[in-house]
C-alpha atoms as a PDB file:
ATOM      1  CA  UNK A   1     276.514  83.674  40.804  1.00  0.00           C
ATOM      2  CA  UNK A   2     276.833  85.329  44.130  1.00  0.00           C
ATOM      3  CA  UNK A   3     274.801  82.721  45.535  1.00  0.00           C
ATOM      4  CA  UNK A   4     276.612  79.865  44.150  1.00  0.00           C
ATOM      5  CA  UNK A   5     279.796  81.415  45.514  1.00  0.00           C
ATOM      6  CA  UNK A   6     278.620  82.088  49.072  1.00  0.00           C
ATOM      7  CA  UNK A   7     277.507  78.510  49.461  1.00  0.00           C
ATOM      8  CA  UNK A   8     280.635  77.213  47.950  1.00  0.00           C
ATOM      9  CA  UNK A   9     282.598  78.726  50.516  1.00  0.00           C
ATOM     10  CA  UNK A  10     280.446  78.086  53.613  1.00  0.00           C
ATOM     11  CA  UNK A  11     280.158  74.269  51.937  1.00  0.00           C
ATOM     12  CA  UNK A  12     284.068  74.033  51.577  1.00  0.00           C
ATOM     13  CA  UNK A  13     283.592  72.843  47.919  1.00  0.00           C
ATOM     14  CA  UNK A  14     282.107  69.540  49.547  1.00  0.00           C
ATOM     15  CA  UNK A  15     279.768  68.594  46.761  1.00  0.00           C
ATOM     16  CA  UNK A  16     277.488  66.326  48.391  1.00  0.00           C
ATOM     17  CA  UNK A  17     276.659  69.270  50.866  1.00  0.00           C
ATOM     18  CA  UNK A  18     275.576  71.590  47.869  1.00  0.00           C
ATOM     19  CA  UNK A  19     271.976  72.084  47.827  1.00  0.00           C
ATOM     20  CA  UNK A  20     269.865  68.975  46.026  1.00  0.00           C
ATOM     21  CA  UNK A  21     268.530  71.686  43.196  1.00  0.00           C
ATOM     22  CA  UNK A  22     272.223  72.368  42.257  1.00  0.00           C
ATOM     23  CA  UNK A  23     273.257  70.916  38.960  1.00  0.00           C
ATOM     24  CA  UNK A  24     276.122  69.566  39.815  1.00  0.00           C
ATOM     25  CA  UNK A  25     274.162  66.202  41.727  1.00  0.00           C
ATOM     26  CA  UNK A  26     272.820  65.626  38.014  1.00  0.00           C
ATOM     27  CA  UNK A  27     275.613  66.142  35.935  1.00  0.00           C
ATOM     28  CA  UNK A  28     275.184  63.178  33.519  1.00  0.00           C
ATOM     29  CA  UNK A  29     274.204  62.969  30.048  1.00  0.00           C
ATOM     30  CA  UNK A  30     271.168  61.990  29.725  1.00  0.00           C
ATOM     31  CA  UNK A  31     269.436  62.435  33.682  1.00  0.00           C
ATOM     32  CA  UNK A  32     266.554  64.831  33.985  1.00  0.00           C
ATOM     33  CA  UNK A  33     266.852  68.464  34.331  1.00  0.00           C
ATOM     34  CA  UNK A  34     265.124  69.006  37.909  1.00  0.00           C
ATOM     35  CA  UNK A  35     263.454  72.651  36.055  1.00  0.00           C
ATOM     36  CA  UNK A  36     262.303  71.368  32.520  1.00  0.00           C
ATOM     37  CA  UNK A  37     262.341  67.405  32.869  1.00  0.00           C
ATOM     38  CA  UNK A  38     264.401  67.615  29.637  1.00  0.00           C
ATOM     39  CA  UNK A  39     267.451  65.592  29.404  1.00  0.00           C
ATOM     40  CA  UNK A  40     270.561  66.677  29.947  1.00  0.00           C
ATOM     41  CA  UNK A  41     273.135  67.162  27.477  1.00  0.00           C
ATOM     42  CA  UNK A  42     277.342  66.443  27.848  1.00  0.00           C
ATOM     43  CA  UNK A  43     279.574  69.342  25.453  1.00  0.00           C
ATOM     44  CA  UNK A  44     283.325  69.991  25.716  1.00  0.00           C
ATOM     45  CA  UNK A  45     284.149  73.895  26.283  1.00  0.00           C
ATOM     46  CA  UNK A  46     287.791  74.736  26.599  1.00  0.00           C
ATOM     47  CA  UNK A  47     288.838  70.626  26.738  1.00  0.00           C
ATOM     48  CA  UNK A  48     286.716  69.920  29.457  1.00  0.00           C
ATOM     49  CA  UNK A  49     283.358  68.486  29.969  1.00  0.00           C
ATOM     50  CA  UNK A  50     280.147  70.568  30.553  1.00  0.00           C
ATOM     51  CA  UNK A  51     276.660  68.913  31.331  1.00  0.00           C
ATOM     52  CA  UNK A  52     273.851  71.229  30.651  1.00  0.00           C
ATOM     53  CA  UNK A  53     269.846  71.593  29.983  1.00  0.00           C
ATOM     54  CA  UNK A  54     269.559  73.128  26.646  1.00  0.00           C
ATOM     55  CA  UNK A  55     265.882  73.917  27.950  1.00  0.00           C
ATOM     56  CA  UNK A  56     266.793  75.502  30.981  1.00  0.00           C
ATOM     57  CA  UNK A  57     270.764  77.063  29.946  1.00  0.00           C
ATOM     58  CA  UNK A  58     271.510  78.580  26.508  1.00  0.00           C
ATOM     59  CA  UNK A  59     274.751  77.885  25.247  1.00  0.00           C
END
């Protein structure tokens, strides 16, 4: 988490400047997980939408 902080900062949130093994350049149902090659999944946690691996992230 510290990690993903850090680079948040130093990126300034810019998304397309966050490394290409962060999650958030796949986050569509149904791409491929760049760990497991498993699809990825779309849930709704507190009224918003979450994209996940349910191979690589437990709920």
């Amino acid at each position: 988490m510290k990690e993903v902080i850090e680079v948040t900062v130093d990126k300034q949130a810019v998304h397309r400047d966050f490394p290409e093994d962060y999650f958030i350049h796949i986050r569509e149902e149904g791409a491929t997980c760049h760990h497991t090659n498993a699809p990825i999944e779309k849930t709704e946690v507190g009224g918003r939408a979450t994209y996940f691996s349910p191979q690589w992230q437990k709920l």
